[in-house]
Protein backbone atom coordinates (compact mmCIF):
# COMPACT_ATOMS: atom_id res chain seq x y z
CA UNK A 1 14.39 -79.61 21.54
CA UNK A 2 12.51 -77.35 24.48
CA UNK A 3 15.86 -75.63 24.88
CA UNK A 4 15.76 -74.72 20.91
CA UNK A 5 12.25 -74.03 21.11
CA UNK A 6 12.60 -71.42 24.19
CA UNK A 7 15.56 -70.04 22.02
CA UNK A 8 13.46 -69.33 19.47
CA UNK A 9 11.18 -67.63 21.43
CA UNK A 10 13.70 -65.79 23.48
CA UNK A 11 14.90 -64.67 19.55
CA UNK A 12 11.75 -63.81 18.66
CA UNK A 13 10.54 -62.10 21.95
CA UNK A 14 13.78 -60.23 21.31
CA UNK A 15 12.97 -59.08 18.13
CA UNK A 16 9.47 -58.24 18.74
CA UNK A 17 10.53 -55.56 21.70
CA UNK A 18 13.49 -54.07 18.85
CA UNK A 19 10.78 -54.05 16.19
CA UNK A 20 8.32 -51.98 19.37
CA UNK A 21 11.21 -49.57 20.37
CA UNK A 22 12.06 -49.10 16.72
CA UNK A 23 8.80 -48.17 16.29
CA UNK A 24 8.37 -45.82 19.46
CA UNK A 25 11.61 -44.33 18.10
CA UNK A 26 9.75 -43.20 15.09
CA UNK A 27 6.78 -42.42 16.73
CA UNK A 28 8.73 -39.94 18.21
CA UNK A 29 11.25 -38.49 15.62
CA UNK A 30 7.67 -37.90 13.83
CA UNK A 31 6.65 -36.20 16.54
CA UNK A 32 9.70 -34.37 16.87
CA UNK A 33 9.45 -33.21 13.85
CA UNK A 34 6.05 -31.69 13.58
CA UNK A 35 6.38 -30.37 16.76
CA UNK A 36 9.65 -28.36 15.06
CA UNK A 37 7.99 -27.71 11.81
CA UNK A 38 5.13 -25.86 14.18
CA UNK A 39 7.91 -24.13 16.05
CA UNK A 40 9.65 -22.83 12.67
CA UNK A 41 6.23 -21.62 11.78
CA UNK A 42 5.02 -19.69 14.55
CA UNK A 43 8.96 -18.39 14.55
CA UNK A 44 8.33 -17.27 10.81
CA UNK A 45 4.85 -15.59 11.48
CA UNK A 46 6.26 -13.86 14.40
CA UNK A 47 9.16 -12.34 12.25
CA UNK A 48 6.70 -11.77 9.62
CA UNK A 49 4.63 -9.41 11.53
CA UNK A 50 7.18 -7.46 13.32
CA UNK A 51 8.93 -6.97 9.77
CA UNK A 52 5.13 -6.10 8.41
CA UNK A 53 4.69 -3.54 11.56
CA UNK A 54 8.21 -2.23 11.15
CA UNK A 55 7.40 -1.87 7.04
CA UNK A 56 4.05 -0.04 8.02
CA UNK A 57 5.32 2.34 10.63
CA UNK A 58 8.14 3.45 7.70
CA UNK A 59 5.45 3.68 5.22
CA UNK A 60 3.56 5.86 6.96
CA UNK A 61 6.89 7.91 8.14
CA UNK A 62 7.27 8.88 4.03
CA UNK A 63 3.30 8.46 3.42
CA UNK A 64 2.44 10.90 6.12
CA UNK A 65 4.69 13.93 5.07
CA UNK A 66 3.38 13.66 0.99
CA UNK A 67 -0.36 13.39 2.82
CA UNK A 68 0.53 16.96 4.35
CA UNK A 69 2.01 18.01 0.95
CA UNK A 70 -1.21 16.92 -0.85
CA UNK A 71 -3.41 18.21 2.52
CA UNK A 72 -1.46 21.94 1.82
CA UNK A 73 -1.47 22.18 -2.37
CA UNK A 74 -5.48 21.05 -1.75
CA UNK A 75 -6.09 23.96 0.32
CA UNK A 76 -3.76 26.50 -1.32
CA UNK A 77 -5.55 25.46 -4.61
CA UNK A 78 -8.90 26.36 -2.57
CA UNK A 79 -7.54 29.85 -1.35
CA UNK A 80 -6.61 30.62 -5.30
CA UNK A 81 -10.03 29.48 -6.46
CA UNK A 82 -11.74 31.82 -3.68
CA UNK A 83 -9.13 34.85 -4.71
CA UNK A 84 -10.04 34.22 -8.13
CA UNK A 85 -13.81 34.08 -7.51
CA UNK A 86 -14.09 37.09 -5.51
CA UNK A 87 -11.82 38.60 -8.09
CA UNK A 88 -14.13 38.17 -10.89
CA UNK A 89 -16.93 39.23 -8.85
CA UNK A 90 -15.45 42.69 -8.30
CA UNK A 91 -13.99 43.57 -11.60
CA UNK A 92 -17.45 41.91 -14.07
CA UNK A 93 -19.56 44.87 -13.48
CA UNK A 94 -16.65 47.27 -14.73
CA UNK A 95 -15.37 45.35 -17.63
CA UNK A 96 -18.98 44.53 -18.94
CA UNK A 97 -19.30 48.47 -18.94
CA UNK A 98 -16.07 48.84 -20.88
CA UNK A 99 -17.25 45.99 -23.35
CA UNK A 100 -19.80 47.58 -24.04
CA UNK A 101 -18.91 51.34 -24.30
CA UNK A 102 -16.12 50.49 -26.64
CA UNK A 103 -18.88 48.17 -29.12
CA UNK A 104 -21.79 50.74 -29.00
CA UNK A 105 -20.00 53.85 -28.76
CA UNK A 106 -18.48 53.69 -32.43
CA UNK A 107 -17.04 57.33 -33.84
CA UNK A 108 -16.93 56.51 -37.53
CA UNK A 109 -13.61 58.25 -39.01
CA UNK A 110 -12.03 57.85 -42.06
CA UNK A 111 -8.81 55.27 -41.83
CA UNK A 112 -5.39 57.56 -42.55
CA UNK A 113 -4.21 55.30 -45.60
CA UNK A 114 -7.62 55.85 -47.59
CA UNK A 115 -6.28 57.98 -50.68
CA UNK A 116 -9.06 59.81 -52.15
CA UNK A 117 -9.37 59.15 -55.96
CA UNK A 118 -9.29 62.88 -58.11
């Protein structure tokens, strides 16, 4: 009977170390994985960012020459307004003379279709 009984518990000493490296091996295949789910990550957010810098630096390639564009039309668009201005400026005096010369100075006539009635 002892030689059953130590069987047994050679059996079940057996089993008990399978069932402990069965459950290191998990241990570590969990651990594996996170450990490559954190790699995969970092490895995403790296190519993330250089795709993000390499998206910004061609933005502002095309952005920058329409923000010149926009930077030139803003100041031609000043230059007309001061043209214009000064313009104005010059010629009011004269035209308000004109204005008024041809509304006050009236030289009544008769109009050349006006038929006289005999």
């Amino acid at each position: 009977m002892t030689s059953q009984s130590q069987g047994i518990q050679q059996l079940l000493q057996a089993e008990k170390r399978a069932k402990d490296k069965l459950e290191e091996a998990k241990k570590r295949k969990g651990k594996r994985l996170r450990q490559a789910k954190e790699e995969a990550i970092a490895e995403i957010d790296h190519y993330r960012l250089q795709r993000e810098k390499e998206f910004r630096s061609k933005q502002t390639n095309a952005m920058g020459s329409q923000g010149n564009l926009s930077a030139k039309i803003e100041e031609q668009t000043k230059e007309t307004i001061r043209n214009l201005t000064s313009s104005y400026h010059k010629n009011m005096e004269s035209m308000m003379r004109k204005l008024l010369s041809m509304i006050c100075d009236i030289s009544p006539e008769v109009h050349p279709n006006f038929r006289h009635a005999i």
